[in-house]
C-alpha atoms as a PDB file:
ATOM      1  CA  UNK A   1      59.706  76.177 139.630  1.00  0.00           C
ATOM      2  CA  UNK A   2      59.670  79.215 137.356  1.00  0.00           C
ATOM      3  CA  UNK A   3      60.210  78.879 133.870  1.00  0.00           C
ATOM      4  CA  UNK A   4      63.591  78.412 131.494  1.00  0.00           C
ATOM      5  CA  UNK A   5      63.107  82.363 130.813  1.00  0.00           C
ATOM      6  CA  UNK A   6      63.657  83.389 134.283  1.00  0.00           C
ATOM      7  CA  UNK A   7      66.957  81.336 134.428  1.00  0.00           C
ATOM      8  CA  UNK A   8      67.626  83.581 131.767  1.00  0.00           C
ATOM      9  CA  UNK A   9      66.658  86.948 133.187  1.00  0.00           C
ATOM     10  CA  UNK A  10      68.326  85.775 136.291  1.00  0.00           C
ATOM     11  CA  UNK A  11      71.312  85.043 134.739  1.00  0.00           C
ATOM     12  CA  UNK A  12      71.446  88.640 132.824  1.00  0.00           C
ATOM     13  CA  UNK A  13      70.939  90.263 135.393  1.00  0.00           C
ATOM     14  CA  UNK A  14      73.387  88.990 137.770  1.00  0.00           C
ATOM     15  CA  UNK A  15      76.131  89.791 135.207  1.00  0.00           C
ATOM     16  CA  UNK A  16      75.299  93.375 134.713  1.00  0.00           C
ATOM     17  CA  UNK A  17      77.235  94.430 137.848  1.00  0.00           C
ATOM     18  CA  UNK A  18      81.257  94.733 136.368  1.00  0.00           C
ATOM     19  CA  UNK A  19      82.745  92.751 139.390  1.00  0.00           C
ATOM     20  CA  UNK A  20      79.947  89.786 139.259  1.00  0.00           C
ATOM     21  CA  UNK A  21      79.340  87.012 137.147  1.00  0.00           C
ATOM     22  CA  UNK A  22      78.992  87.262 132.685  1.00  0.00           C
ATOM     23  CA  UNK A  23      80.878  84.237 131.812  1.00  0.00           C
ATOM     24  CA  UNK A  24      83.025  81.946 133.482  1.00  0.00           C
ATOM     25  CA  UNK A  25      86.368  79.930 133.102  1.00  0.00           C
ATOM     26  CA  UNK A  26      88.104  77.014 132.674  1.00  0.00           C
ATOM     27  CA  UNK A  27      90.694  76.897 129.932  1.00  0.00           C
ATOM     28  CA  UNK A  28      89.945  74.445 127.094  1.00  0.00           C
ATOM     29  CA  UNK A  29      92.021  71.776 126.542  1.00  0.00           C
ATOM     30  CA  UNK A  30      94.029  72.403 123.149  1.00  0.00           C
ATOM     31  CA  UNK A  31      93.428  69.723 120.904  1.00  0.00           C
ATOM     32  CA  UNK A  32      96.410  67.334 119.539  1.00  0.00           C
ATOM     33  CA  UNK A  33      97.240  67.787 115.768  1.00  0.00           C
ATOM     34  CA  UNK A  34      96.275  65.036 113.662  1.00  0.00           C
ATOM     35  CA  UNK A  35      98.970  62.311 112.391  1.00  0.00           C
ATOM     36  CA  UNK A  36     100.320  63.165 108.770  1.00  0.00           C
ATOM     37  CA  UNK A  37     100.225  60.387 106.623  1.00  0.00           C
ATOM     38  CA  UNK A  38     103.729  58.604 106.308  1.00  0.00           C
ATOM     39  CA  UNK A  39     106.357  61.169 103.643  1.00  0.00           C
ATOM     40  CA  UNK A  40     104.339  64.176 104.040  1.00  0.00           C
ATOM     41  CA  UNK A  41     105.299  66.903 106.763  1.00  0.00           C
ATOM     42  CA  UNK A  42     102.323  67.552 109.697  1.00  0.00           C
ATOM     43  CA  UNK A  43     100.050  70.756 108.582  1.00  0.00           C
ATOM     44  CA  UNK A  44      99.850  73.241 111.353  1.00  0.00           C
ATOM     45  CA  UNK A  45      96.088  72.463 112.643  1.00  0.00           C
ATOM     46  CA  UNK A  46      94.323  75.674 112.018  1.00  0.00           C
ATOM     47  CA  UNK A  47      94.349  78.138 115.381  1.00  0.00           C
ATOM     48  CA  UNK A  48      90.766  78.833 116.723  1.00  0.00           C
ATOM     49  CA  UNK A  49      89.375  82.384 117.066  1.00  0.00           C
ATOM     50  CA  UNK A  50      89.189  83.732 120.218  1.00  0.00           C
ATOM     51  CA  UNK A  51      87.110  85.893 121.411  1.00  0.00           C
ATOM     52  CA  UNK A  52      88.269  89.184 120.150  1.00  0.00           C
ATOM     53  CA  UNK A  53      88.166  91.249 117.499  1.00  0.00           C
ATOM     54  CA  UNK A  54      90.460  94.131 115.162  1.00  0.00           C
ATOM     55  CA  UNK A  55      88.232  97.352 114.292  1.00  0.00           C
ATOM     56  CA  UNK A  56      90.135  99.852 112.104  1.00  0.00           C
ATOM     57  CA  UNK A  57      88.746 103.515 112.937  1.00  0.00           C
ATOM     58  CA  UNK A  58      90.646 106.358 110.706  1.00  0.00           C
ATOM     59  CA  UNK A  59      94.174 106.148 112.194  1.00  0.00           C
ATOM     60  CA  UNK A  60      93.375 104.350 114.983  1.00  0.00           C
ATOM     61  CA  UNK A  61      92.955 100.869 115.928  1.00  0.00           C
ATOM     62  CA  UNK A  62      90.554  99.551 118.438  1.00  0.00           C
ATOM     63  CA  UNK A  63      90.639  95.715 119.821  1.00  0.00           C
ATOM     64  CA  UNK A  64      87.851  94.387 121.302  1.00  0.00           C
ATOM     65  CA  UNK A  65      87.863  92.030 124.263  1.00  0.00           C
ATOM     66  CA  UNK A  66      84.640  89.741 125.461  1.00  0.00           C
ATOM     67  CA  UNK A  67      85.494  89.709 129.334  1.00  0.00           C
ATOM     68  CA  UNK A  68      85.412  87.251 131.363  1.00  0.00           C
ATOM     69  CA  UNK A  69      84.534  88.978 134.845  1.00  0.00           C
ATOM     70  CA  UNK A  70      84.963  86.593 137.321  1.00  0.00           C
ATOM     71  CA  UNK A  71      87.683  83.712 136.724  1.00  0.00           C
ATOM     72  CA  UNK A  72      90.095  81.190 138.064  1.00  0.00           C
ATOM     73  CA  UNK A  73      93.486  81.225 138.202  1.00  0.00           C
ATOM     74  CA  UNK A  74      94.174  78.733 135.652  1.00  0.00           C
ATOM     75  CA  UNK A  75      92.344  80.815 133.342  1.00  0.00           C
ATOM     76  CA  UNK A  76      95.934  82.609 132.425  1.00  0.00           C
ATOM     77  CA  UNK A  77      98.319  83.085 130.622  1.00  0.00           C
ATOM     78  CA  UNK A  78      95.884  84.313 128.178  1.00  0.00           C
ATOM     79  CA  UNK A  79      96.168  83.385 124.042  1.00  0.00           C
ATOM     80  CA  UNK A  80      99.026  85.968 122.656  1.00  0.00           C
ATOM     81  CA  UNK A  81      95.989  87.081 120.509  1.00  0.00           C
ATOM     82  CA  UNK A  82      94.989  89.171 123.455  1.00  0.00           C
ATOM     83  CA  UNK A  83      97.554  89.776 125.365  1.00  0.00           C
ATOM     84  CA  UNK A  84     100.037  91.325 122.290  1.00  0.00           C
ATOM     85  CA  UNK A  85      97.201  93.544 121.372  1.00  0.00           C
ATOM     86  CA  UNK A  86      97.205  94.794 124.593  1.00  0.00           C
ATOM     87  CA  UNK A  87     100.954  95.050 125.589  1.00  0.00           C
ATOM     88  CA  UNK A  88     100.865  97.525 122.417  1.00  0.00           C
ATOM     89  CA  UNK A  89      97.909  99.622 123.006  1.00  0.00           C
ATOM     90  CA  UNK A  90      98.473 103.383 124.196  1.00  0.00           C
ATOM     91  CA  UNK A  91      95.438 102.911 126.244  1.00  0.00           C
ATOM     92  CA  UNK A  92      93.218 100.521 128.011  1.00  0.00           C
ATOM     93  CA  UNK A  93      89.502 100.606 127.746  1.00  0.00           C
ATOM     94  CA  UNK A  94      87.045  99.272 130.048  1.00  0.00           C
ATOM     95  CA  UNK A  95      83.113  99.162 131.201  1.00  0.00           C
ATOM     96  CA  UNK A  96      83.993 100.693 134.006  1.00  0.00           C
ATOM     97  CA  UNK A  97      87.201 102.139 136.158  1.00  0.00           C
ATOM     98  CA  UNK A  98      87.313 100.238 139.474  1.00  0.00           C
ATOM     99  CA  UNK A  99      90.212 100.875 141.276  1.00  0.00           C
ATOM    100  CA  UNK A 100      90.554  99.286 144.892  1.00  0.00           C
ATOM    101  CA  UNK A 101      88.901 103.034 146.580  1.00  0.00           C
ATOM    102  CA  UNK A 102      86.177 102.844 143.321  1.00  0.00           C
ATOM    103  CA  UNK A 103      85.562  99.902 144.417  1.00  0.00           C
ATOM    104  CA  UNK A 104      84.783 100.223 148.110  1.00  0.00           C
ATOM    105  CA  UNK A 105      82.552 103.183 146.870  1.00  0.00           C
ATOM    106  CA  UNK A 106      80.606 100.979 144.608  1.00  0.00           C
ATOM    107  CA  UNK A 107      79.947  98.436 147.367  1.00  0.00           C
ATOM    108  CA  UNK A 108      78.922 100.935 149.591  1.00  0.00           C
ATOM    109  CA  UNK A 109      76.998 102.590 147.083  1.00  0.00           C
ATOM    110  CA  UNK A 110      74.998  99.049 146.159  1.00  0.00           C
ATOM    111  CA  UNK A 111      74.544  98.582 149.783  1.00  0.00           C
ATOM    112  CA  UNK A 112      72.503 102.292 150.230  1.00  0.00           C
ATOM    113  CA  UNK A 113      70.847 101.561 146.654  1.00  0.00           C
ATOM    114  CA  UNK A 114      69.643  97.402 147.679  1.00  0.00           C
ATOM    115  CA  UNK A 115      68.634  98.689 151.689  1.00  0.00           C
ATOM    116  CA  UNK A 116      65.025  98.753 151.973  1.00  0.00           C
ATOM    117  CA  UNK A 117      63.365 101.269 153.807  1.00  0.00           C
ATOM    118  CA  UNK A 118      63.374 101.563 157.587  1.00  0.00           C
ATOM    119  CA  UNK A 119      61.018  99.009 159.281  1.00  0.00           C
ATOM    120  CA  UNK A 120      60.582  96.858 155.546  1.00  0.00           C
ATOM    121  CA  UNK A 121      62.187  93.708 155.896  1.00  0.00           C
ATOM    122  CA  UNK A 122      62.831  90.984 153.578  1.00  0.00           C
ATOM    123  CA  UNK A 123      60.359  88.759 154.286  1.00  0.00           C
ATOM    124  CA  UNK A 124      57.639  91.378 154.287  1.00  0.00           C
ATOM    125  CA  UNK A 125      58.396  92.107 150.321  1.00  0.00           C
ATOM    126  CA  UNK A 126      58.516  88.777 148.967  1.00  0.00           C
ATOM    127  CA  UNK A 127      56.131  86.340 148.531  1.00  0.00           C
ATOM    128  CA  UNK A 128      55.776  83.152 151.436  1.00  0.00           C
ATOM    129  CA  UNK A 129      56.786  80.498 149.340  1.00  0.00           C
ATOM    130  CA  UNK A 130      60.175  82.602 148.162  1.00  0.00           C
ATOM    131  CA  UNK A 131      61.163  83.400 151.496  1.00  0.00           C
ATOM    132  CA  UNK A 132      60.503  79.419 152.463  1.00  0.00           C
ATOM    133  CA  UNK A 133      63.031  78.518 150.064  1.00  0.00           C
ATOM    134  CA  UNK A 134      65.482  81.338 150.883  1.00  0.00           C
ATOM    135  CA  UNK A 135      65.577  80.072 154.705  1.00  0.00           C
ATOM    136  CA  UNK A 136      65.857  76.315 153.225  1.00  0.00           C
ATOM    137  CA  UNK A 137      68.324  77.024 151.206  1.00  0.00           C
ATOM    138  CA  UNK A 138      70.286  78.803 153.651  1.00  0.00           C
ATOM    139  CA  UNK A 139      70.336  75.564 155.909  1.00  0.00           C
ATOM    140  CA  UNK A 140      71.286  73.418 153.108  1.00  0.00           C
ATOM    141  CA  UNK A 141      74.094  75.122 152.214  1.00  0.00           C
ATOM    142  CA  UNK A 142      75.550  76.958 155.103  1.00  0.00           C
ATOM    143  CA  UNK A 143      74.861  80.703 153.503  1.00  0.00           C
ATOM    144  CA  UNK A 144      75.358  83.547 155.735  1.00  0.00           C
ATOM    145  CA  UNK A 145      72.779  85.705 155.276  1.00  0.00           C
ATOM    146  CA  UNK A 146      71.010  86.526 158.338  1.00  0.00           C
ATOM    147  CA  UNK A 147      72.574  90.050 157.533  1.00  0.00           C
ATOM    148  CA  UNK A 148      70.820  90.522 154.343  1.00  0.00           C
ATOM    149  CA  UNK A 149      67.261  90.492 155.742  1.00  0.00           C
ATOM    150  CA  UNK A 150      66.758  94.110 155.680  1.00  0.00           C
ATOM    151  CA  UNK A 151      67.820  94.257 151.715  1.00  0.00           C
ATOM    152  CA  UNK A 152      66.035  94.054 148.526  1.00  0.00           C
ATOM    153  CA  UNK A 153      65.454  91.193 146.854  1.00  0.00           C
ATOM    154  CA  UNK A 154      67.903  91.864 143.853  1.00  0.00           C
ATOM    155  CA  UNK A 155      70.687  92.805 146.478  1.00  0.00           C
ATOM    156  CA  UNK A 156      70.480  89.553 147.872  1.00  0.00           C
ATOM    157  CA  UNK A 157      70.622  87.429 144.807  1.00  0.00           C
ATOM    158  CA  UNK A 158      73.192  89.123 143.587  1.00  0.00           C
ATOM    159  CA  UNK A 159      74.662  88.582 147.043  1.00  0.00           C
ATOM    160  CA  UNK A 160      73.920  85.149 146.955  1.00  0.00           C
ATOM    161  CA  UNK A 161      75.595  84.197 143.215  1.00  0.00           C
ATOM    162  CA  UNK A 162      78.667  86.149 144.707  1.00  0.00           C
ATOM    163  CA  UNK A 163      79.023  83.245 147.688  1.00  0.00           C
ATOM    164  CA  UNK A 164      78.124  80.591 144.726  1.00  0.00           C
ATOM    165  CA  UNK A 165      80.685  81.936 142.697  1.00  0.00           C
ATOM    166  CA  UNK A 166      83.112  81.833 145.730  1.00  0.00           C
ATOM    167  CA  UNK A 167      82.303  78.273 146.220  1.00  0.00           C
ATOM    168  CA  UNK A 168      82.974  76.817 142.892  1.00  0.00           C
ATOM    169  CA  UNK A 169      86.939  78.974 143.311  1.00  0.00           C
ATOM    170  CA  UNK A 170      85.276  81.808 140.448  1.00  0.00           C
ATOM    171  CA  UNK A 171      86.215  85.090 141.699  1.00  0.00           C
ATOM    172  CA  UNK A 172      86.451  88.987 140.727  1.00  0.00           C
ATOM    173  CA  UNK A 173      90.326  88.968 141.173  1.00  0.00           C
ATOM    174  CA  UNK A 174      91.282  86.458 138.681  1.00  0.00           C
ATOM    175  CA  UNK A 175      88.174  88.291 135.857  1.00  0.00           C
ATOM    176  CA  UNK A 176      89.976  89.377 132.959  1.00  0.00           C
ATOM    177  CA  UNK A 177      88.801  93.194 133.587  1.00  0.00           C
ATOM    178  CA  UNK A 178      91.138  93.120 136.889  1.00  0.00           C
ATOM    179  CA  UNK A 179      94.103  91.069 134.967  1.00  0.00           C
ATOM    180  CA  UNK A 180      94.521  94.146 132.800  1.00  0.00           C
ATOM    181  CA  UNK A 181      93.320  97.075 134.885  1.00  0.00           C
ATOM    182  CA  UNK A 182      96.035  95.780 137.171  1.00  0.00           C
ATOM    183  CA  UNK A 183      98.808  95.269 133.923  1.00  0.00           C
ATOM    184  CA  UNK A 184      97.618  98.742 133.260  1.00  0.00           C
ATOM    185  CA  UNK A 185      98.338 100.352 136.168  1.00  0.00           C
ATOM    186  CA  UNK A 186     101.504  99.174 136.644  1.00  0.00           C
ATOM    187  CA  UNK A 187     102.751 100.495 133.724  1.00  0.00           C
ATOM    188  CA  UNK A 188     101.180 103.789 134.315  1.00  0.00           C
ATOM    189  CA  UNK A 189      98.347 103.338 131.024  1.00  0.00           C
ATOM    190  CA  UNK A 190      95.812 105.484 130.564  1.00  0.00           C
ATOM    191  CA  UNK A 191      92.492 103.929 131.956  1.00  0.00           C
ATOM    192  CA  UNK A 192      89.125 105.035 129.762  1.00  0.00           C
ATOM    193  CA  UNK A 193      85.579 103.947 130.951  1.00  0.00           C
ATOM    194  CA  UNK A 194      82.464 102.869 128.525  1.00  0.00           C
ATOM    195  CA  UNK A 195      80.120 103.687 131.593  1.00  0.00           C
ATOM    196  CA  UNK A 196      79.656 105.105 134.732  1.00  0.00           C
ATOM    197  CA  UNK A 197      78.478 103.429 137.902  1.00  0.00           C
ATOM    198  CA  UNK A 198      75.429 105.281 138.101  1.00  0.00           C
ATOM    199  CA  UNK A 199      74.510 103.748 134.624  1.00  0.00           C
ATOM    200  CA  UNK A 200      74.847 100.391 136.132  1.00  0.00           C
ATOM    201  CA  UNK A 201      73.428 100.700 139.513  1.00  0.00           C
ATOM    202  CA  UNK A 202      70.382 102.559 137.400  1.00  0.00           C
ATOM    203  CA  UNK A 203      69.848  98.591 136.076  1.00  0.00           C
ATOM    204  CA  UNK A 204      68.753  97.252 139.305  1.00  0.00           C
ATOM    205  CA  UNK A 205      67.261 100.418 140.650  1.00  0.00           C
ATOM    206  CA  UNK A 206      65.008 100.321 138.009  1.00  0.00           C
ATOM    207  CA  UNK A 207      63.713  96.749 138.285  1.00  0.00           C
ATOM    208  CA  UNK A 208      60.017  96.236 139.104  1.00  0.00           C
ATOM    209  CA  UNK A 209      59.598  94.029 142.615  1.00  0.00           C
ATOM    210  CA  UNK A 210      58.120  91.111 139.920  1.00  0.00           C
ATOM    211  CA  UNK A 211      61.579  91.350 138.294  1.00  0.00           C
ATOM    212  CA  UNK A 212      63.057  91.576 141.584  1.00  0.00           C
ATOM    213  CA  UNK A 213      61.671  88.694 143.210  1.00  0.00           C
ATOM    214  CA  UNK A 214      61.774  86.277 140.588  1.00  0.00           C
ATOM    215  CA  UNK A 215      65.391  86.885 139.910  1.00  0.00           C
ATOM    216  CA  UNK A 216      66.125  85.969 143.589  1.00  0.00           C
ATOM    217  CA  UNK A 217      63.808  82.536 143.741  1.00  0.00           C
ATOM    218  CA  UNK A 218      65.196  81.376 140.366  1.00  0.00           C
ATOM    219  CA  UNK A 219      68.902  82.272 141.736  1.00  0.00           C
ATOM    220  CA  UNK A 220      68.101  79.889 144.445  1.00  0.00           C
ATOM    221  CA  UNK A 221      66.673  77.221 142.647  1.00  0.00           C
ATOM    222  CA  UNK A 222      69.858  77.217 140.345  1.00  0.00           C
ATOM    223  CA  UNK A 223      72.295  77.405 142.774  1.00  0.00           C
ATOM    224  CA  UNK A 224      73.644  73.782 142.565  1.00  0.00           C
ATOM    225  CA  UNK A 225      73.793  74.038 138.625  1.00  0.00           C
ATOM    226  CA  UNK A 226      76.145  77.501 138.694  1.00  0.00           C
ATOM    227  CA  UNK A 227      79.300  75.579 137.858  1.00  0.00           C
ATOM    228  CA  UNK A 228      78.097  73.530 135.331  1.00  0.00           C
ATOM    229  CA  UNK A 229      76.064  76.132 133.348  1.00  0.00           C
ATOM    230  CA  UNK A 230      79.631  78.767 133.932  1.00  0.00           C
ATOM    231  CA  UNK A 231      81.800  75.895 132.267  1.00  0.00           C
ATOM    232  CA  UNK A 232      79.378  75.602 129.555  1.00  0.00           C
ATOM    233  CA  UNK A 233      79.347  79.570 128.822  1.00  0.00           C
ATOM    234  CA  UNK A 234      83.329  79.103 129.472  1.00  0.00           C
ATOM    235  CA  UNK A 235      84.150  76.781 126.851  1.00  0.00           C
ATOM    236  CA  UNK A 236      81.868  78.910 124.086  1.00  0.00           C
ATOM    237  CA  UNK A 237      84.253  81.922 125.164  1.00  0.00           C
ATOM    238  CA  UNK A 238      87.429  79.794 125.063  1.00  0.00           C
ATOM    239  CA  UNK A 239      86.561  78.914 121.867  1.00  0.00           C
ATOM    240  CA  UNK A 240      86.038  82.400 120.077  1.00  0.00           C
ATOM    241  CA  UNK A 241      82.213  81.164 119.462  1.00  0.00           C
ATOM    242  CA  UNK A 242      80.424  84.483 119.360  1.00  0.00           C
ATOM    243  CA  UNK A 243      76.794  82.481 117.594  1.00  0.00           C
ATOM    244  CA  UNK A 244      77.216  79.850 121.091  1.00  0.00           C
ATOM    245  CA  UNK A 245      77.388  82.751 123.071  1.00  0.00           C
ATOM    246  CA  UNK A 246      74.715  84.712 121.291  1.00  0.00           C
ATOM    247  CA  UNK A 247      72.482  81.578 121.666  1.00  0.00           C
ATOM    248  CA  UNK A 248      73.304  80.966 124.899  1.00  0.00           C
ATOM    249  CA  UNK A 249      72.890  84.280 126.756  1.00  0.00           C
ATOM    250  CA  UNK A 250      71.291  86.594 124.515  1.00  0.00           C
ATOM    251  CA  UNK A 251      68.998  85.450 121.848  1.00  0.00           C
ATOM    252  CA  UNK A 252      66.712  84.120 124.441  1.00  0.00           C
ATOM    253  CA  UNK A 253      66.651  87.546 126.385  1.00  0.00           C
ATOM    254  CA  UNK A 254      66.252  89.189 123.308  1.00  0.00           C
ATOM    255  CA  UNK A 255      63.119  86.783 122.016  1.00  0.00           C
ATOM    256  CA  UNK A 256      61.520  86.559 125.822  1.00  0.00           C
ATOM    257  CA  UNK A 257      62.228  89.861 127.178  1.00  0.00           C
ATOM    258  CA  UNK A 258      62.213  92.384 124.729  1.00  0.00           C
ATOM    259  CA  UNK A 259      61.498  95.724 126.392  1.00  0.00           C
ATOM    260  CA  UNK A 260      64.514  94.624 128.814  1.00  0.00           C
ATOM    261  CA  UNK A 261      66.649  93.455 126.244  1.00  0.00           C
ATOM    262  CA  UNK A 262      66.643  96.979 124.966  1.00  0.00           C
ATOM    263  CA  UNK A 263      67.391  98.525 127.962  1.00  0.00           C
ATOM    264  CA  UNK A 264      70.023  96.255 129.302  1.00  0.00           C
ATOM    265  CA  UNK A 265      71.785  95.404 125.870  1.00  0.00           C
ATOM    266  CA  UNK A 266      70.591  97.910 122.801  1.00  0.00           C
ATOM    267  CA  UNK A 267      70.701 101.034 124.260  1.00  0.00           C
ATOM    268  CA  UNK A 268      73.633 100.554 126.188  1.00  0.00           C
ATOM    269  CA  UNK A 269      75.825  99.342 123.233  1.00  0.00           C
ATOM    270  CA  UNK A 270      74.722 101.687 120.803  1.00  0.00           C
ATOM    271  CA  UNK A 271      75.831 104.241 123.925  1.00  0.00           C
ATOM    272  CA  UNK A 272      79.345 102.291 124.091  1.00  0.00           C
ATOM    273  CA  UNK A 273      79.682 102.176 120.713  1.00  0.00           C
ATOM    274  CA  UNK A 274      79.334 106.358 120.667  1.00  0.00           C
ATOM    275  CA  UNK A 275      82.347 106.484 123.434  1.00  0.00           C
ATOM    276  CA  UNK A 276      84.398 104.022 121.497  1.00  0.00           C
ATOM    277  CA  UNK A 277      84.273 106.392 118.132  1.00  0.00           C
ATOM    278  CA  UNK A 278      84.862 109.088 120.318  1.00  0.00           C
ATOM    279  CA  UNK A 279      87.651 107.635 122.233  1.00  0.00           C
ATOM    280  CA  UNK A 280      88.951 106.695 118.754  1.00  0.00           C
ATOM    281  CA  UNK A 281      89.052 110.627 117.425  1.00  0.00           C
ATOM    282  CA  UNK A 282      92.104 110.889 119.169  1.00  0.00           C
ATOM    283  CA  UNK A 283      94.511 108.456 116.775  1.00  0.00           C
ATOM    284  CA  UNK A 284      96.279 105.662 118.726  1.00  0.00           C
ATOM    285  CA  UNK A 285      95.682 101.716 119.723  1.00  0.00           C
ATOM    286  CA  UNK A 286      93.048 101.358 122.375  1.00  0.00           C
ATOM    287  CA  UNK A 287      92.362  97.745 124.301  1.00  0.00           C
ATOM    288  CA  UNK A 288      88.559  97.906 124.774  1.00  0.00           C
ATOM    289  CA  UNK A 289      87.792  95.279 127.401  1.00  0.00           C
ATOM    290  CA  UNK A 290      83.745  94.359 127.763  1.00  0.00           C
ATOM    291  CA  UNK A 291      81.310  92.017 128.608  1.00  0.00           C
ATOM    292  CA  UNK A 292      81.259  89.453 125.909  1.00  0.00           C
ATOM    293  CA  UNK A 293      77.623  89.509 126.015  1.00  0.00           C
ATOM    294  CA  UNK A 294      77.821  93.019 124.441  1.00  0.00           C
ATOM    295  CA  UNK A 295      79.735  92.327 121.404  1.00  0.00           C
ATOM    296  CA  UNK A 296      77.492  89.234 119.924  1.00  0.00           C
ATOM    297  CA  UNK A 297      74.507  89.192 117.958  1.00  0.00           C
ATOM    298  CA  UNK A 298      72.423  91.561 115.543  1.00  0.00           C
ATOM    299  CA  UNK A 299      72.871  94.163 117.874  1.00  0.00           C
ATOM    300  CA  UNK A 300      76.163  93.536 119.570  1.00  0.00           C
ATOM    301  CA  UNK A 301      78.890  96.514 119.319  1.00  0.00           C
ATOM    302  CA  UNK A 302      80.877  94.402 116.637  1.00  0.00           C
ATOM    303  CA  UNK A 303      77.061  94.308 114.231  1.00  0.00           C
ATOM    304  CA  UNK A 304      76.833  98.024 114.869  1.00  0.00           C
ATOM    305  CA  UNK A 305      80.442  99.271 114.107  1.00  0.00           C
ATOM    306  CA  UNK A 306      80.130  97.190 110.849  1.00  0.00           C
ATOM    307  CA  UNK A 307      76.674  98.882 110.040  1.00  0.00           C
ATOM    308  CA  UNK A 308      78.599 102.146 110.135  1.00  0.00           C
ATOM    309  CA  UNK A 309      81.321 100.973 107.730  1.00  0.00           C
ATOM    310  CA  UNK A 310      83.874 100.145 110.324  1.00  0.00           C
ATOM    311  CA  UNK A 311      86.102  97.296 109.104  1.00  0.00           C
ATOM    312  CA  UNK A 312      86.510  94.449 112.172  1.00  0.00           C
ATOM    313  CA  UNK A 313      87.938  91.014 112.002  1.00  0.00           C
ATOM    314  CA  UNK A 314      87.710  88.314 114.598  1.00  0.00           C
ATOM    315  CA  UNK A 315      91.620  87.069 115.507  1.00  0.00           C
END
């Protein structure tokens, strides 16, 4: 088996993609108030944060989400903490802009981008012992992907964590980018994007075939684990723990995988950070929805707008 830090990579990787997996979700019970002693009136039990956060810009005011992309149902109603915020923001920010067409075009576009070339099949680009396990696994578990054998390796593991995903009832529709895109749209908001879709696709274009290939065995080697680990991540989220979550998912990237780290996480948020003060020039109340994973840590988008003087508060 390959080591704890490619569960890690793995994991990073597979959430870079907007519709795909970053956290996951399972509300957290609330906890009962304590008993007052006998006479004295019950104090309210103090509200936990959640994970979002109030950044004052000039005359504007910027909220910032962690998403959750892919969810269950039960997930909702979401804390009024977000969802006021929101319902009074002039506009709605998020990593990317996937309407339903955007959306076909990206999975077309990952398709062309994860084909390998003519004649190159799967098996001839991995090593013998991954492509054991991949048909193993693929008995064990019923996957269908008989399909996927002319496709790189990252395609398929990302492929593959989709059908996990699926499996444990996790799923793009119910992630908390689609909750609002679709509020948005309804009530005719203005949509803003962080990114592009070329910037993300760039991410797994740019992967060397070692990267490649060991994000695909260690994605199925964990498969069985998925819901588990995505409650875990969950219940850090539910509970506005920014530190868990920095522990969790990033630290390690950051401490293993440091030239990546910078690529997939530093550079990116200082470039999101940039479109969120320029956003922000134009004075109004803008709902900035993005991967939790980006606003935690010493060089999360919340640590850099308060190294530029930027006043933000948790809620």
């Amino acid at each position: 088996m390959l080591p704890l830090q490619g569960k890690r990579l793995r994991r990073t990787l597979a959430g870079l993609l907007s519709a795909l997996l970053s956290l996951a979700c399972e509300p957290a019970a609330p906890t009962p108030p304590a008993a007052a002693p006998s006479g004295l009136a019950a104090r309210p039990a103090p509200q936990k944060p959640v994970f979002a956060w109030r950044a004052e810009l000039g005359a504007s005011t910027v909220h910032l989400l962690g998403s959750v992309h892919v969810a269950k149902p039960d997930l909702y109603p979401l804390d009024a903490r977000i969802e006021q915020p929101f319902a009074e923001s002039d506009a709605l920010v998020l990593e990317l802009v996937l309407d339903e067409a955007a959306q076909l075009d990206a999975a077309r576009r990952m398709m062309e981008l994860g084909r390998l070339p003519a004649g190159k099949r799967l098996s001839d680009v991995v090593a013998p012992e991954t492509w054991e396990l991949l048909v193993r696994r693929q008995t064990e578990l019923n996957l269908p992907l008989f399909g996927l054998r002319g496709f790189r390796p990252w395609f398929v593991a990302v492929t593959v964590t989709t059908q996990a995903l699926q499996r444990e009832g996790f799923s793009s529709e119910h992630g908390i980018d689609e909750h609002f895109r679709l509020a948005a749209a309804q009530r005719g908001e203005r949509i803003e994007a962080l990114e592009s879709l070329d910037t993300q696709l760039q991410l797994f274009s740019s992967l060397s075939s070692e990267a490649e290939e060991q994000m695909l065995r260690q994605t199925l080697e964990d498969l069985d684990s998925y819901g588990a680990e995505l409650s875990s991540a969950f219940r850090l989220w539910s509970a506005g723990d920014a530190a868990g979550v920095d522990e969790l998912l990033i630290a390690p990237m950051q401490k293993e995988y440091p030239d990546l780290f910078q690529r997939l996480f530093v550079d990116r948020n200082r470039a999101m950070v940039e479109r969120i003060l320029e956003l922000a020039q134009v004075p109004g109340r803008y709902f900035v929805v993005v991967g939790a994973g980006h606003l935690v840590g010493n060089t999360g988008i919340v640590a850099l707008l308060g190294a530029r003087g930027v006043p933000v508060q948790q809620l």
